[in-house]
C-alpha atoms as a PDB file:
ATOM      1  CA  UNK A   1      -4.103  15.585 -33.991  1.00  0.00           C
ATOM      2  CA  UNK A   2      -2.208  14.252 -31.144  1.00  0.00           C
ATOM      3  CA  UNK A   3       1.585  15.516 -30.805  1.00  0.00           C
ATOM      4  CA  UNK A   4       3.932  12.865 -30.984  1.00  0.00           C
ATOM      5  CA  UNK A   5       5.699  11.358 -27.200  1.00  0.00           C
ATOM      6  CA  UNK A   6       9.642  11.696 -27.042  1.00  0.00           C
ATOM      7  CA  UNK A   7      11.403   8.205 -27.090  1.00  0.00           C
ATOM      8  CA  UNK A   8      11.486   8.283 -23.703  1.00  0.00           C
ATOM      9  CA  UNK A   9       7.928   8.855 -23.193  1.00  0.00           C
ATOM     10  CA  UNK A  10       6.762   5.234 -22.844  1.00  0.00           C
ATOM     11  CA  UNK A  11       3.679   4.181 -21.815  1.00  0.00           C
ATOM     12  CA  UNK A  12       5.260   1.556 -19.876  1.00  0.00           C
ATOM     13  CA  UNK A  13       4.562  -0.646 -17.168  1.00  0.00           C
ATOM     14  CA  UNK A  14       5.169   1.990 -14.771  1.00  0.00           C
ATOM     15  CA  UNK A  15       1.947   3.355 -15.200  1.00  0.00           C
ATOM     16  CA  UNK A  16      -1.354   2.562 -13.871  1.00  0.00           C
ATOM     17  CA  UNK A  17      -2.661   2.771 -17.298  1.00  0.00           C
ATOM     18  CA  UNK A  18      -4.814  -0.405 -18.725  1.00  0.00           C
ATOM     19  CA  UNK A  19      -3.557  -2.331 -21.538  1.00  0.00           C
ATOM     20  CA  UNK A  20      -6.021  -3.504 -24.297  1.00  0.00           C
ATOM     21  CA  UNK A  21      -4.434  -6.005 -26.042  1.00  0.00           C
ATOM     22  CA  UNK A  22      -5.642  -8.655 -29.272  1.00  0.00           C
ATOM     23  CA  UNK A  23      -4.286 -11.361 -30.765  1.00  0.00           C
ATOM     24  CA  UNK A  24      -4.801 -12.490 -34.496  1.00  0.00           C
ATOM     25  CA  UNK A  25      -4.177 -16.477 -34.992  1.00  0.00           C
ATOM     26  CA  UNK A  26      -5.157 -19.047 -37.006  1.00  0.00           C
ATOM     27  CA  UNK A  27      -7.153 -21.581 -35.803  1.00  0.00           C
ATOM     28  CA  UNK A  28      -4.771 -23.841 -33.221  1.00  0.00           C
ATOM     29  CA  UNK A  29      -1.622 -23.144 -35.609  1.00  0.00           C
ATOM     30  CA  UNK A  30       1.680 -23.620 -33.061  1.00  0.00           C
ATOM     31  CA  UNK A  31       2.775 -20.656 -33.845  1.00  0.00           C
ATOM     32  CA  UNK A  32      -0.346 -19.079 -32.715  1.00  0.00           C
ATOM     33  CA  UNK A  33      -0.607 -20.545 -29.414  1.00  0.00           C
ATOM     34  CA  UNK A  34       3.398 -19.543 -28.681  1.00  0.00           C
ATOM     35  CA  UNK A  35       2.199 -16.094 -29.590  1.00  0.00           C
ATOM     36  CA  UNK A  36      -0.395 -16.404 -26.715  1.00  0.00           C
ATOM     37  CA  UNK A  37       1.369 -17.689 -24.610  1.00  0.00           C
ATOM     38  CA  UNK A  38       4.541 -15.475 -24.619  1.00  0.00           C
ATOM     39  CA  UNK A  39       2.371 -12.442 -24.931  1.00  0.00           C
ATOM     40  CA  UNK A  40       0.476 -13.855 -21.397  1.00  0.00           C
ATOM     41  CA  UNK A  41       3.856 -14.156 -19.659  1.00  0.00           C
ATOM     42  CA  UNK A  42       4.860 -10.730 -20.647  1.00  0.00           C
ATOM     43  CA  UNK A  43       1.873  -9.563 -19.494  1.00  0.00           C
ATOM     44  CA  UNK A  44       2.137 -11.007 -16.216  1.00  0.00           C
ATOM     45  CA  UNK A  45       5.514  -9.988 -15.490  1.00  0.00           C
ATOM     46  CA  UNK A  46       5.884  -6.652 -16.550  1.00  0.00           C
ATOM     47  CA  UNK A  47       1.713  -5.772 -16.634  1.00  0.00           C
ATOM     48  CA  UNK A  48      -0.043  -7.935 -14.063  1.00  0.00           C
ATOM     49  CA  UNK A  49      -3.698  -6.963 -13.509  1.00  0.00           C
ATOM     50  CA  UNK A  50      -3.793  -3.950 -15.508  1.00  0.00           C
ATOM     51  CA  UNK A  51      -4.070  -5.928 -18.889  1.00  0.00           C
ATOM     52  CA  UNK A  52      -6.730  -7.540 -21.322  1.00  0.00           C
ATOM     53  CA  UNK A  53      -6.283 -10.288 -23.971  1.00  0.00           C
ATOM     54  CA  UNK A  54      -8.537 -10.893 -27.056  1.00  0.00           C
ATOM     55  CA  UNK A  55      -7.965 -13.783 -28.932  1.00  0.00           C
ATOM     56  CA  UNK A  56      -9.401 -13.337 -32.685  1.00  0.00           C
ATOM     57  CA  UNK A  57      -9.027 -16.793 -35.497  1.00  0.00           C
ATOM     58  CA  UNK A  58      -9.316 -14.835 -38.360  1.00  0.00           C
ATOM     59  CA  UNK A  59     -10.446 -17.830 -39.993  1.00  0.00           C
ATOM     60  CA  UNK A  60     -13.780 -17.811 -37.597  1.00  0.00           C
ATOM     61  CA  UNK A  61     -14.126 -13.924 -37.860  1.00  0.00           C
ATOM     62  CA  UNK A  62     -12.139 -12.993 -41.526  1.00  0.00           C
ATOM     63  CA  UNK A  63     -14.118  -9.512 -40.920  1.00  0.00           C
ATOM     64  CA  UNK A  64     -12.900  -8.323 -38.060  1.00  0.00           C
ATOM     65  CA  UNK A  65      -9.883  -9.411 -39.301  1.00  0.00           C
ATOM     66  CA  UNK A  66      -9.971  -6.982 -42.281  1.00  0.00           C
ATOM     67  CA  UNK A  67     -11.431  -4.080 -40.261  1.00  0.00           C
ATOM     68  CA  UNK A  68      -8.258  -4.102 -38.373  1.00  0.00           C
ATOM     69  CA  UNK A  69      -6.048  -4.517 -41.491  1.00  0.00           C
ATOM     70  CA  UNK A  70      -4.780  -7.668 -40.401  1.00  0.00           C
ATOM     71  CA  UNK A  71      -2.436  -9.209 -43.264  1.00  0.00           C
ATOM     72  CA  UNK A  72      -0.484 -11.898 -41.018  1.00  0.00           C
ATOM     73  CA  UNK A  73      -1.287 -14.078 -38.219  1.00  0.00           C
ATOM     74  CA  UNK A  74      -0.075 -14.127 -35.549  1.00  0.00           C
ATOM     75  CA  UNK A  75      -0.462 -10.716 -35.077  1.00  0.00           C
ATOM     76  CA  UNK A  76      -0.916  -8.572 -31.580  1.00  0.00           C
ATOM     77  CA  UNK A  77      -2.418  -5.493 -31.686  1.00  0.00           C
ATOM     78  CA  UNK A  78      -2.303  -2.865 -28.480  1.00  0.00           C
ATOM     79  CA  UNK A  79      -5.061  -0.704 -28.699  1.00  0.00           C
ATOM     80  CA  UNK A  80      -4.689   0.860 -25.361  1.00  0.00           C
ATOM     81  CA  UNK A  81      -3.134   2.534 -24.346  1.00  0.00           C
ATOM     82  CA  UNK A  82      -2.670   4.669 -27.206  1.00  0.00           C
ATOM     83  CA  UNK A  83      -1.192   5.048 -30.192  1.00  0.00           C
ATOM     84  CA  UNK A  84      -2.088   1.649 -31.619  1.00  0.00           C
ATOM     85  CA  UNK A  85       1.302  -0.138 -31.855  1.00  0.00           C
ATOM     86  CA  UNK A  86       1.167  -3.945 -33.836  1.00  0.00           C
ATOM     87  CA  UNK A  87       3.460  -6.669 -33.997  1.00  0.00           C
ATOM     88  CA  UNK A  88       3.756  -9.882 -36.025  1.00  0.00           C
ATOM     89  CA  UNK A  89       5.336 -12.928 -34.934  1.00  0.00           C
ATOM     90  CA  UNK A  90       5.403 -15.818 -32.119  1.00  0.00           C
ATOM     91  CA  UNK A  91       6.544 -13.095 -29.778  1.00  0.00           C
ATOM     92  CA  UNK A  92       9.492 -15.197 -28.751  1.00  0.00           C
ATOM     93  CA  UNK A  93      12.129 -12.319 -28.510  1.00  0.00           C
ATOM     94  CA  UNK A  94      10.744 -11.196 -25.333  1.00  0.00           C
ATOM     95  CA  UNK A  95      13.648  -7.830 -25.800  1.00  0.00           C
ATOM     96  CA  UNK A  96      11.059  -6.908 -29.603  1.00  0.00           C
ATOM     97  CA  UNK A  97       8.309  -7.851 -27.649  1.00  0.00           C
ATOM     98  CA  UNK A  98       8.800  -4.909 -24.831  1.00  0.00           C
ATOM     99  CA  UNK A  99      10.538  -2.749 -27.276  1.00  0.00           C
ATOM    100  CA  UNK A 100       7.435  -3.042 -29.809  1.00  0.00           C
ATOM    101  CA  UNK A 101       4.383  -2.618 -27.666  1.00  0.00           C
ATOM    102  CA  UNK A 102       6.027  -0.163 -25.330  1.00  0.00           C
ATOM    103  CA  UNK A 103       6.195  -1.878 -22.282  1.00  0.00           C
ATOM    104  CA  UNK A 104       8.934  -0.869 -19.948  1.00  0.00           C
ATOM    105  CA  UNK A 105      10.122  -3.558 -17.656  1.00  0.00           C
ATOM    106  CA  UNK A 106       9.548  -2.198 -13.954  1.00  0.00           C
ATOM    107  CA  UNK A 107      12.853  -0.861 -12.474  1.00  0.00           C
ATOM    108  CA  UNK A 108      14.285  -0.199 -15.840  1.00  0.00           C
ATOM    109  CA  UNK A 109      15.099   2.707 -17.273  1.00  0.00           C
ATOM    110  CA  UNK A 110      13.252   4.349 -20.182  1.00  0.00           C
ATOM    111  CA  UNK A 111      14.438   4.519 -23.538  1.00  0.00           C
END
């Protein structure tokens, strides 16, 4: 078992590490697609080129879904890197957003 990182031990975008990220919607829903799209922008600011989106409708794929014990949608999931961190939500408060996936804006400093 893994020891766990100090607070101030962030992955962060300061890294050259690659992000693995998913994203749990259903179907077209609004809310879905403002998850997408304010995870993308995130992602492009503070992560550009080092990251990976998967979008999952758990109503298409309801399995994958469970494997991942998804019990909301929208819901983005950072698999890498490491630990797995989720969130649930449009991802409109871009300040949750950084603070919940661990991604340090560049220039900032860690928390």
């Amino acid at each position: 078992m893994s020891e766990p990182r100090p607070a101030d031990d962030w992955a962060g975008a300061d890294s050259d590490e690659q992000w693995d990220l998913c994203v749990y919607v259903t179907d077209s829903s609004p809310k879905g697609q403002r998850a997408i799209e304010n995870l993308r922008r995130a992602c492009e600011e503070h992560l550009a080129g080092r990251y990976q989106i998967e979008v999952v409708d758990v109503l298409k794929n309801p399995r994958r879904a469970a494997a991942d014990q998804i019990l909301a949608a929208p819901t983005v999931v950072r698999r890498l890197p490491k630990p797995i961190r989720k969130l649930v939500g449009d991802l409109s408060d871009s300040d949750r957003l950084l603070i919940g996936l661990e991604i340090r804006p560049s220039g900032s400093p860690a928390r």
